[in-house]
C-alpha atoms as a PDB file:
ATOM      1  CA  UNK A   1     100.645 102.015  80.097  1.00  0.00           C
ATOM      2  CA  UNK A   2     101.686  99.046  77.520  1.00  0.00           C
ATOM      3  CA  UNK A   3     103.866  96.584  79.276  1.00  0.00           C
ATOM      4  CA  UNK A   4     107.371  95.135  77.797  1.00  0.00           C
ATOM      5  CA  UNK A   5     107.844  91.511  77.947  1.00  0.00           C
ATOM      6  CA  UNK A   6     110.612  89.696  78.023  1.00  0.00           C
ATOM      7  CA  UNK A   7     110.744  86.799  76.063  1.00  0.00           C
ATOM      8  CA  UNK A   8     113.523  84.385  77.461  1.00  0.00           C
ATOM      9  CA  UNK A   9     114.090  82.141  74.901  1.00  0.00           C
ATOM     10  CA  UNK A  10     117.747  81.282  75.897  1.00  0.00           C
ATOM     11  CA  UNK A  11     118.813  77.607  77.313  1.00  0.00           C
ATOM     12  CA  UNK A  12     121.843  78.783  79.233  1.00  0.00           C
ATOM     13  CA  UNK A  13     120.267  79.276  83.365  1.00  0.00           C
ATOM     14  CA  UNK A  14     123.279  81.333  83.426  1.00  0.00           C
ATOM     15  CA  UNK A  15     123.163  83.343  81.153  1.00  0.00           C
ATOM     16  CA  UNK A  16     119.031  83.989  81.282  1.00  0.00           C
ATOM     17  CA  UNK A  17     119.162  85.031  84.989  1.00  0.00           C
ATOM     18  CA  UNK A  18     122.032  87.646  83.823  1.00  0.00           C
ATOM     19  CA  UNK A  19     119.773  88.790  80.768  1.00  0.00           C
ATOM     20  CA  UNK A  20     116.869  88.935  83.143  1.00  0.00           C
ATOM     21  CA  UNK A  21     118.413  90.778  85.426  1.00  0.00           C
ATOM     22  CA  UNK A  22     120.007  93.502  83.675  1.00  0.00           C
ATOM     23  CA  UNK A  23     116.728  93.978  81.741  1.00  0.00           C
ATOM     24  CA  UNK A  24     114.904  94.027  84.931  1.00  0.00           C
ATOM     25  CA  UNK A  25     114.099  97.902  85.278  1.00  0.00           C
ATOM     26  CA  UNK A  26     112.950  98.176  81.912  1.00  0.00           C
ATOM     27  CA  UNK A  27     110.364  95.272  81.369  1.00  0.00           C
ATOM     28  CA  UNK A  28     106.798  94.547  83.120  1.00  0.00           C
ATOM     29  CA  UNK A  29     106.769  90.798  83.105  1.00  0.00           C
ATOM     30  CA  UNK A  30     108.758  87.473  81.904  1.00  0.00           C
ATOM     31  CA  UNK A  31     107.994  85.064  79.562  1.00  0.00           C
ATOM     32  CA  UNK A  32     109.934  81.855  79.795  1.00  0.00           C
ATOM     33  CA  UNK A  33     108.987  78.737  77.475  1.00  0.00           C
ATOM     34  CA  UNK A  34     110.003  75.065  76.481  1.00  0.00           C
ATOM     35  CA  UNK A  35     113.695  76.007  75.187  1.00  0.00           C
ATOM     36  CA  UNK A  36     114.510  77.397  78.892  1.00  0.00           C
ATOM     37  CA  UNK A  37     112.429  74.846  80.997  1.00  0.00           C
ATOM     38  CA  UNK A  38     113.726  72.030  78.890  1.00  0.00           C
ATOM     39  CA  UNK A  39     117.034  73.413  79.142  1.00  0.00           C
ATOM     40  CA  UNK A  40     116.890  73.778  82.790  1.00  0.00           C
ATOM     41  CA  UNK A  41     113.622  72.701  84.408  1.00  0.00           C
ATOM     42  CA  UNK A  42     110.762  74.259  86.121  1.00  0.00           C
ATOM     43  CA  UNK A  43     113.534  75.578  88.825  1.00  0.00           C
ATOM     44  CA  UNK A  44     113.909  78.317  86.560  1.00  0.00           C
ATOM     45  CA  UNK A  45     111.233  80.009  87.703  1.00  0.00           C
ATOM     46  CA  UNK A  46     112.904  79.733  91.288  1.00  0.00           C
ATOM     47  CA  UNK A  47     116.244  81.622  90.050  1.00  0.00           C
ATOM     48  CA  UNK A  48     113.990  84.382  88.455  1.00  0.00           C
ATOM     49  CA  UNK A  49     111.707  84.915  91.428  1.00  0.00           C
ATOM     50  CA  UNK A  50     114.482  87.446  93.056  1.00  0.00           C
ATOM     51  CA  UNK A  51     113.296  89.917  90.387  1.00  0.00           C
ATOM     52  CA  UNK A  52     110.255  90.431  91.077  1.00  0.00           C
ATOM     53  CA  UNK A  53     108.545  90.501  88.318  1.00  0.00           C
ATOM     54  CA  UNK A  54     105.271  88.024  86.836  1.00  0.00           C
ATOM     55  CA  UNK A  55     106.263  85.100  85.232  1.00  0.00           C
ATOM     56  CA  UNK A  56     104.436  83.574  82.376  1.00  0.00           C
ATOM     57  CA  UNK A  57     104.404  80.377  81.288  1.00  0.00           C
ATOM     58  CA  UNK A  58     104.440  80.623  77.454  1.00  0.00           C
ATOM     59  CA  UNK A  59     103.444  76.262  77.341  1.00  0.00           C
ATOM     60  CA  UNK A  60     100.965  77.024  74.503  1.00  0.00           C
ATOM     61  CA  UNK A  61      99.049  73.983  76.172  1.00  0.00           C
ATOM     62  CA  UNK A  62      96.811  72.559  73.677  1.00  0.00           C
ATOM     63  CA  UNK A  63      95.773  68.887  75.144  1.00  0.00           C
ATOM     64  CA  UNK A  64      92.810  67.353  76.854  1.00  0.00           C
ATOM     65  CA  UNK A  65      91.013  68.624  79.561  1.00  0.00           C
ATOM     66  CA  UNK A  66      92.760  66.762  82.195  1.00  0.00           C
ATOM     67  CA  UNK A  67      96.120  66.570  80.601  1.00  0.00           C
ATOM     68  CA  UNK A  68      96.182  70.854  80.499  1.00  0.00           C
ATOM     69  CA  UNK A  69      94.735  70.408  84.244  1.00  0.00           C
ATOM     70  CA  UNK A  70      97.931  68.203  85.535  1.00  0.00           C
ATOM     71  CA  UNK A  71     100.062  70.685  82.984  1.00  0.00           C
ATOM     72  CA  UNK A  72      98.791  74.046  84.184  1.00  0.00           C
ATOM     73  CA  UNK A  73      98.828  72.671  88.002  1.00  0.00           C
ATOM     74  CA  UNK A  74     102.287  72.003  87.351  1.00  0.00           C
ATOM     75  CA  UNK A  75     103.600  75.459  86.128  1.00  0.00           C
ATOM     76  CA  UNK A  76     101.480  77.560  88.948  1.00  0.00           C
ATOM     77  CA  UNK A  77     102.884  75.108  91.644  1.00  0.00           C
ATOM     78  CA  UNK A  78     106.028  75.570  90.133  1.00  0.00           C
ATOM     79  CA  UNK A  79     105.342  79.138  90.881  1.00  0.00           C
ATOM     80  CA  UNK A  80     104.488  81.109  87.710  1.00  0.00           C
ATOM     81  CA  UNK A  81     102.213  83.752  87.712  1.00  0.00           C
ATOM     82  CA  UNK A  82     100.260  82.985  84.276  1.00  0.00           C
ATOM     83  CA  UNK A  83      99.982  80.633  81.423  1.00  0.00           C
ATOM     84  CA  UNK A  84      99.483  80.340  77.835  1.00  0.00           C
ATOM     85  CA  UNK A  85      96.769  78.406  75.991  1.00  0.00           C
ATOM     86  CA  UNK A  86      95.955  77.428  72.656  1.00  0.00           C
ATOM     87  CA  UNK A  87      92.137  77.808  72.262  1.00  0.00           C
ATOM     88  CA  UNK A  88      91.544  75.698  69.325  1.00  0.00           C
ATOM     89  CA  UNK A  89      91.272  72.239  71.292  1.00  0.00           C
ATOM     90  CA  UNK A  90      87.703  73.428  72.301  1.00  0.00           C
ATOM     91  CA  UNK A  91      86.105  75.208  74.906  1.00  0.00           C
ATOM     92  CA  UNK A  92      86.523  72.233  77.606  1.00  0.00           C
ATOM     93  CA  UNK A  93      90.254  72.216  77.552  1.00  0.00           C
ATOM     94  CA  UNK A  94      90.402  75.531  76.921  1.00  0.00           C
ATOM     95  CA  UNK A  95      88.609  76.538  80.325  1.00  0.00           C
ATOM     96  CA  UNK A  96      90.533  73.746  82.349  1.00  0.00           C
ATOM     97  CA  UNK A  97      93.488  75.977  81.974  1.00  0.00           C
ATOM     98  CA  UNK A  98      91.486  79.362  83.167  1.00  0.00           C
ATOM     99  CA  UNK A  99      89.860  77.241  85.800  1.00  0.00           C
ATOM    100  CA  UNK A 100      93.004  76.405  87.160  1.00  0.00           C
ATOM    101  CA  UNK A 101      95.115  79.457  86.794  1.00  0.00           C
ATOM    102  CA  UNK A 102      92.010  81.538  89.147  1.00  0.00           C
ATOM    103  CA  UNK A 103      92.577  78.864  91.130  1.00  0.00           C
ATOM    104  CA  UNK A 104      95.850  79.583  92.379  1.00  0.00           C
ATOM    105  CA  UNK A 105      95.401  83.346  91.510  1.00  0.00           C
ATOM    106  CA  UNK A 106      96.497  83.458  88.502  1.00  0.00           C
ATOM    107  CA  UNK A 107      96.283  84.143  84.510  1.00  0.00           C
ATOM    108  CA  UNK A 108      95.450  82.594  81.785  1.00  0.00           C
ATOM    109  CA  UNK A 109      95.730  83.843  78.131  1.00  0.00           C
ATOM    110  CA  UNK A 110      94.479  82.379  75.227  1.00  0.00           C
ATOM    111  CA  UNK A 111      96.337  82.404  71.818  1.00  0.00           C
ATOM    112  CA  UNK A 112      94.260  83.812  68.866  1.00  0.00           C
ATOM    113  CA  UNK A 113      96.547  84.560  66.061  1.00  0.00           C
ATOM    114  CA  UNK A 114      99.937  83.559  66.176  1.00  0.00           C
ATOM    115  CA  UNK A 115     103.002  85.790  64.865  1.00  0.00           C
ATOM    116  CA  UNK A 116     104.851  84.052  62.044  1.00  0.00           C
ATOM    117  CA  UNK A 117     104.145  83.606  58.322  1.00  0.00           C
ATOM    118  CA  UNK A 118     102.817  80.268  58.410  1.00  0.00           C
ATOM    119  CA  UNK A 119      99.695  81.188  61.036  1.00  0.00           C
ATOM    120  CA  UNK A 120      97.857  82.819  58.256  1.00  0.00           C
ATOM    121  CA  UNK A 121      97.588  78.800  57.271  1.00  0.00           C
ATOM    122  CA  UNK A 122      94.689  77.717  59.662  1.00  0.00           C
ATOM    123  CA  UNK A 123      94.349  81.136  62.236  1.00  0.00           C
ATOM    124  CA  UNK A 124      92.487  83.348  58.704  1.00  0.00           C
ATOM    125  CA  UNK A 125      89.133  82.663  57.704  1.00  0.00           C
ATOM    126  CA  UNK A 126      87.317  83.716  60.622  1.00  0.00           C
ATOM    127  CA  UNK A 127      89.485  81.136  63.087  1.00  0.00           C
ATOM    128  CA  UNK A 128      90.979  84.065  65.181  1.00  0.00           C
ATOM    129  CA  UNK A 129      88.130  85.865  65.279  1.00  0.00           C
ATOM    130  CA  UNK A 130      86.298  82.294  66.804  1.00  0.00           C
ATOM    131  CA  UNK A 131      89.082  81.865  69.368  1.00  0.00           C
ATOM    132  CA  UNK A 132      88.721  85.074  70.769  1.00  0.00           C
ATOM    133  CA  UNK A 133      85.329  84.435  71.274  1.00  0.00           C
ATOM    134  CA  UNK A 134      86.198  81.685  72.764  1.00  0.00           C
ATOM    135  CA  UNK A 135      88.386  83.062  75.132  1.00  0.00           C
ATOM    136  CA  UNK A 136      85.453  85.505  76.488  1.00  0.00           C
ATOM    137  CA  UNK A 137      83.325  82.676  77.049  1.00  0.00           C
ATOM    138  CA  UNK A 138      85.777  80.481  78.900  1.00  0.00           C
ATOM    139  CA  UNK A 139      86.553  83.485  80.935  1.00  0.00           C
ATOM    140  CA  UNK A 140      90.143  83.767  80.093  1.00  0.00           C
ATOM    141  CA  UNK A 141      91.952  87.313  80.926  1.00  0.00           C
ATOM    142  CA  UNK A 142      93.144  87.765  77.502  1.00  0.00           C
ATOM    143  CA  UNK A 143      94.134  87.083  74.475  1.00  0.00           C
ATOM    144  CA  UNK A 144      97.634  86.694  72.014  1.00  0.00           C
ATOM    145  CA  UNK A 145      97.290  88.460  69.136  1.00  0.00           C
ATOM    146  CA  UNK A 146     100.693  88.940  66.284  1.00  0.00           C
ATOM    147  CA  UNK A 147     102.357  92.359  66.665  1.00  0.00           C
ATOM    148  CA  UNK A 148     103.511  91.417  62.438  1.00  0.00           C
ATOM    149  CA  UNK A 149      99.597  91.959  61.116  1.00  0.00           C
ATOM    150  CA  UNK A 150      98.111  95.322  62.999  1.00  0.00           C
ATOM    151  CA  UNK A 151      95.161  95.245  61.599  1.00  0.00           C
ATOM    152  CA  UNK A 152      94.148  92.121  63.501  1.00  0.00           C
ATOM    153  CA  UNK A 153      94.481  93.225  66.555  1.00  0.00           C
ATOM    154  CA  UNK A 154      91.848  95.919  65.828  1.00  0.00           C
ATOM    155  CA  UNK A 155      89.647  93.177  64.207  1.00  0.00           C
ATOM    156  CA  UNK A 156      90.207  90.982  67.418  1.00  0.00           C
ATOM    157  CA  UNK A 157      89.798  94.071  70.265  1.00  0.00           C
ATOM    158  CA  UNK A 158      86.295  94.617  68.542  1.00  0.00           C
ATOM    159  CA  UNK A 159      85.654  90.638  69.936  1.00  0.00           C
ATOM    160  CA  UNK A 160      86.947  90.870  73.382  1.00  0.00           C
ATOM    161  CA  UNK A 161      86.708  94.908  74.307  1.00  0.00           C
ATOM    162  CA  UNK A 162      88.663  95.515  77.611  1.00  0.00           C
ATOM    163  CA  UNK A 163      90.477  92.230  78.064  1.00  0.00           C
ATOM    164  CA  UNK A 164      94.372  91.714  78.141  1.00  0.00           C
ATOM    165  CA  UNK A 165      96.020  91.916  74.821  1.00  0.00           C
ATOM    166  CA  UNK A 166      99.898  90.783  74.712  1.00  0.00           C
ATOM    167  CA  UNK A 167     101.431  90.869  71.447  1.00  0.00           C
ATOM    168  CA  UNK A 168     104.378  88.901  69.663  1.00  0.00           C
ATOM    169  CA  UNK A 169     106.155  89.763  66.791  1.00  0.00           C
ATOM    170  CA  UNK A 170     108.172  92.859  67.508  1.00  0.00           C
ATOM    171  CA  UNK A 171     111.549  93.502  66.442  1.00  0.00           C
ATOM    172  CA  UNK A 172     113.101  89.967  65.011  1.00  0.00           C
ATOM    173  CA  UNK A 173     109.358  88.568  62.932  1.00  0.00           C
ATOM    174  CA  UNK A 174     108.993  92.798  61.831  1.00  0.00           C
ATOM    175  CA  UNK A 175     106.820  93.905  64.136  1.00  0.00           C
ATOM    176  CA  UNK A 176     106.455  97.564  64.655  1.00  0.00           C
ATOM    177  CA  UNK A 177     106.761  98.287  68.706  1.00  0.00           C
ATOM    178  CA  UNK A 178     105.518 102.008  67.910  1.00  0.00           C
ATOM    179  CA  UNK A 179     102.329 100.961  65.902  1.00  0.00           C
ATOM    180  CA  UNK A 180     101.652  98.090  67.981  1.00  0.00           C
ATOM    181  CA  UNK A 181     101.768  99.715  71.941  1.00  0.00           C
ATOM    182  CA  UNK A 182      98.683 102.031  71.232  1.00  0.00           C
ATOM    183  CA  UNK A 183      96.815  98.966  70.202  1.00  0.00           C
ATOM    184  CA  UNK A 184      97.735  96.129  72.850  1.00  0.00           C
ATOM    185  CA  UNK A 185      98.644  95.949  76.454  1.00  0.00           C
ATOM    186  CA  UNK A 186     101.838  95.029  76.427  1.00  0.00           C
ATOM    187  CA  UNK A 187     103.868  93.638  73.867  1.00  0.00           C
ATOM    188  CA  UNK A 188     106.418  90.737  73.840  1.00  0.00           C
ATOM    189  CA  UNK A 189     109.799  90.961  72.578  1.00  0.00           C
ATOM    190  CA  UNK A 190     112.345  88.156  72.722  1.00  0.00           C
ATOM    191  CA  UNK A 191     115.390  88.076  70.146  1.00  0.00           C
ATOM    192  CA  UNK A 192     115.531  91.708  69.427  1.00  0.00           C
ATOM    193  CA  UNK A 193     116.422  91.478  73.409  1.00  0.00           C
ATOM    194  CA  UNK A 194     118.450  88.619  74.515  1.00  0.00           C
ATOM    195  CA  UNK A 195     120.183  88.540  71.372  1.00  0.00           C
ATOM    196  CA  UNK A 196     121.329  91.848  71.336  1.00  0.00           C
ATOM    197  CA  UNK A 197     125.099  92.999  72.291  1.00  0.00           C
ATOM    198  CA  UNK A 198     123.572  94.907  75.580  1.00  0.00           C
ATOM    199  CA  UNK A 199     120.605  93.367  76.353  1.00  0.00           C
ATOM    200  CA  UNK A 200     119.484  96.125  78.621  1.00  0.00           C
ATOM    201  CA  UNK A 201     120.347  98.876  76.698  1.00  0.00           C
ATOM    202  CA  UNK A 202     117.778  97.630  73.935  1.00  0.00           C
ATOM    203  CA  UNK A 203     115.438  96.674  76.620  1.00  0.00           C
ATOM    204  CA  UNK A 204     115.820 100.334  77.860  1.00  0.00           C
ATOM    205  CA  UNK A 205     115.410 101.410  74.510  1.00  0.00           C
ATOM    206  CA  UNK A 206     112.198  99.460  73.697  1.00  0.00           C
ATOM    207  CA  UNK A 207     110.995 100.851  77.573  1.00  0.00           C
ATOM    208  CA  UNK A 208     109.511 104.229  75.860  1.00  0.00           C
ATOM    209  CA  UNK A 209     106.733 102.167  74.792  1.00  0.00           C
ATOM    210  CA  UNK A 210     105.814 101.988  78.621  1.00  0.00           C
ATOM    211  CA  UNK A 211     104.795 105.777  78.666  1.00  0.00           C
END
């Protein structure tokens, strides 16, 4: 089964814990980053715990190896279930954040290729393909790789085989959720969701991809 993610991207608590919960029986997992914790702090993650459901925290943490230890502690202590990485700090930093999410039980995932136009800047040329690497060596359960550019996602499988892919993209950046779901685990989708007039009704919609 490919997983639908919810990608919270709202700053209202309000008004995310209603989105979240109407979506609930439709989506897999919740991604909440800086625009909601900002907005509200890391007590977010207490008013979405009712639901049940993991909670990622999409940090992108791209620091030092001790700065992306006292970060990652943070977000699993806070009670999230996994955490985002950028892998192109190195392979030190980059493992501080796997190290620590197994050590409270939980994930980490390591960006490869990000979504929007502008990745194709620095993530081409062989980049992704060394991140992903990377991320197999560092032990990290998976990999993000853009829902907007198919075709990498095969070339990036072929580097980690069985590992976790979640993919961005869908929906608002022109991502295909029908192409994509055959080709990734689970696929993210944040303004096609929130922003829409029902929320759960186009989560619902988007839910086939779960078959």
């Amino acid at each position: 089964m490919t997983e639908l993610i919810l990608s919270l991207d709202v700053l209202d608590k309000t008004e995310a814990c209603a989105i979240a919960k109407s979506c609930a029986p439709y989506i897999d997992a919740i991604k909440v980053g800086y625009p909601l914790v900002l907005a509200t702090g890391l007590s977010i993650v207490r008013d979405l715990a009712d639901l049940g459901l993991p909670l990622i925290a999409d940090f992108k943490v791209a620091d030092i190896p001790n700065t992306n230890r006292l970060i990652c502690e943070a977000v699993f202590s806070a009670g999230f279930d996994a955490v985002i990485a950028h892998g192109f700090v190195g392979p030190d930093a980059a493992r501080t954040c796997v190290e620590v999410a197994h050590s409270h039980g939980g994930a980490a995932y390591i960006v490869a290729e990000m979504s929007h136009p502008g990745a194709t800047e620095f993530f081409h040329g062989g980049v992704a393909e060394r991140i992903a690497e990377l991320a197999v060596a560092v032990r990290a359960d998976g990999i993000i790789a853009p829902a907007t550019r198919p075709e990498r996602i095969v070339r990036l499988r072929e580097i980690i085989g069985k590992k976790t892919i979640y993919s961005p993209g869908v929906g608002a950046q022109g991502g295909d959720p029908d192409a994509v779901a055959r080709l990734v685990d689970g696929i993210i989708v944040g303004r096609s969701i929130y922003a829409a007039e029902d929320p759960a009704a186009e989560a619902e919609r988007l839910s086939r991809i779960r078959r």
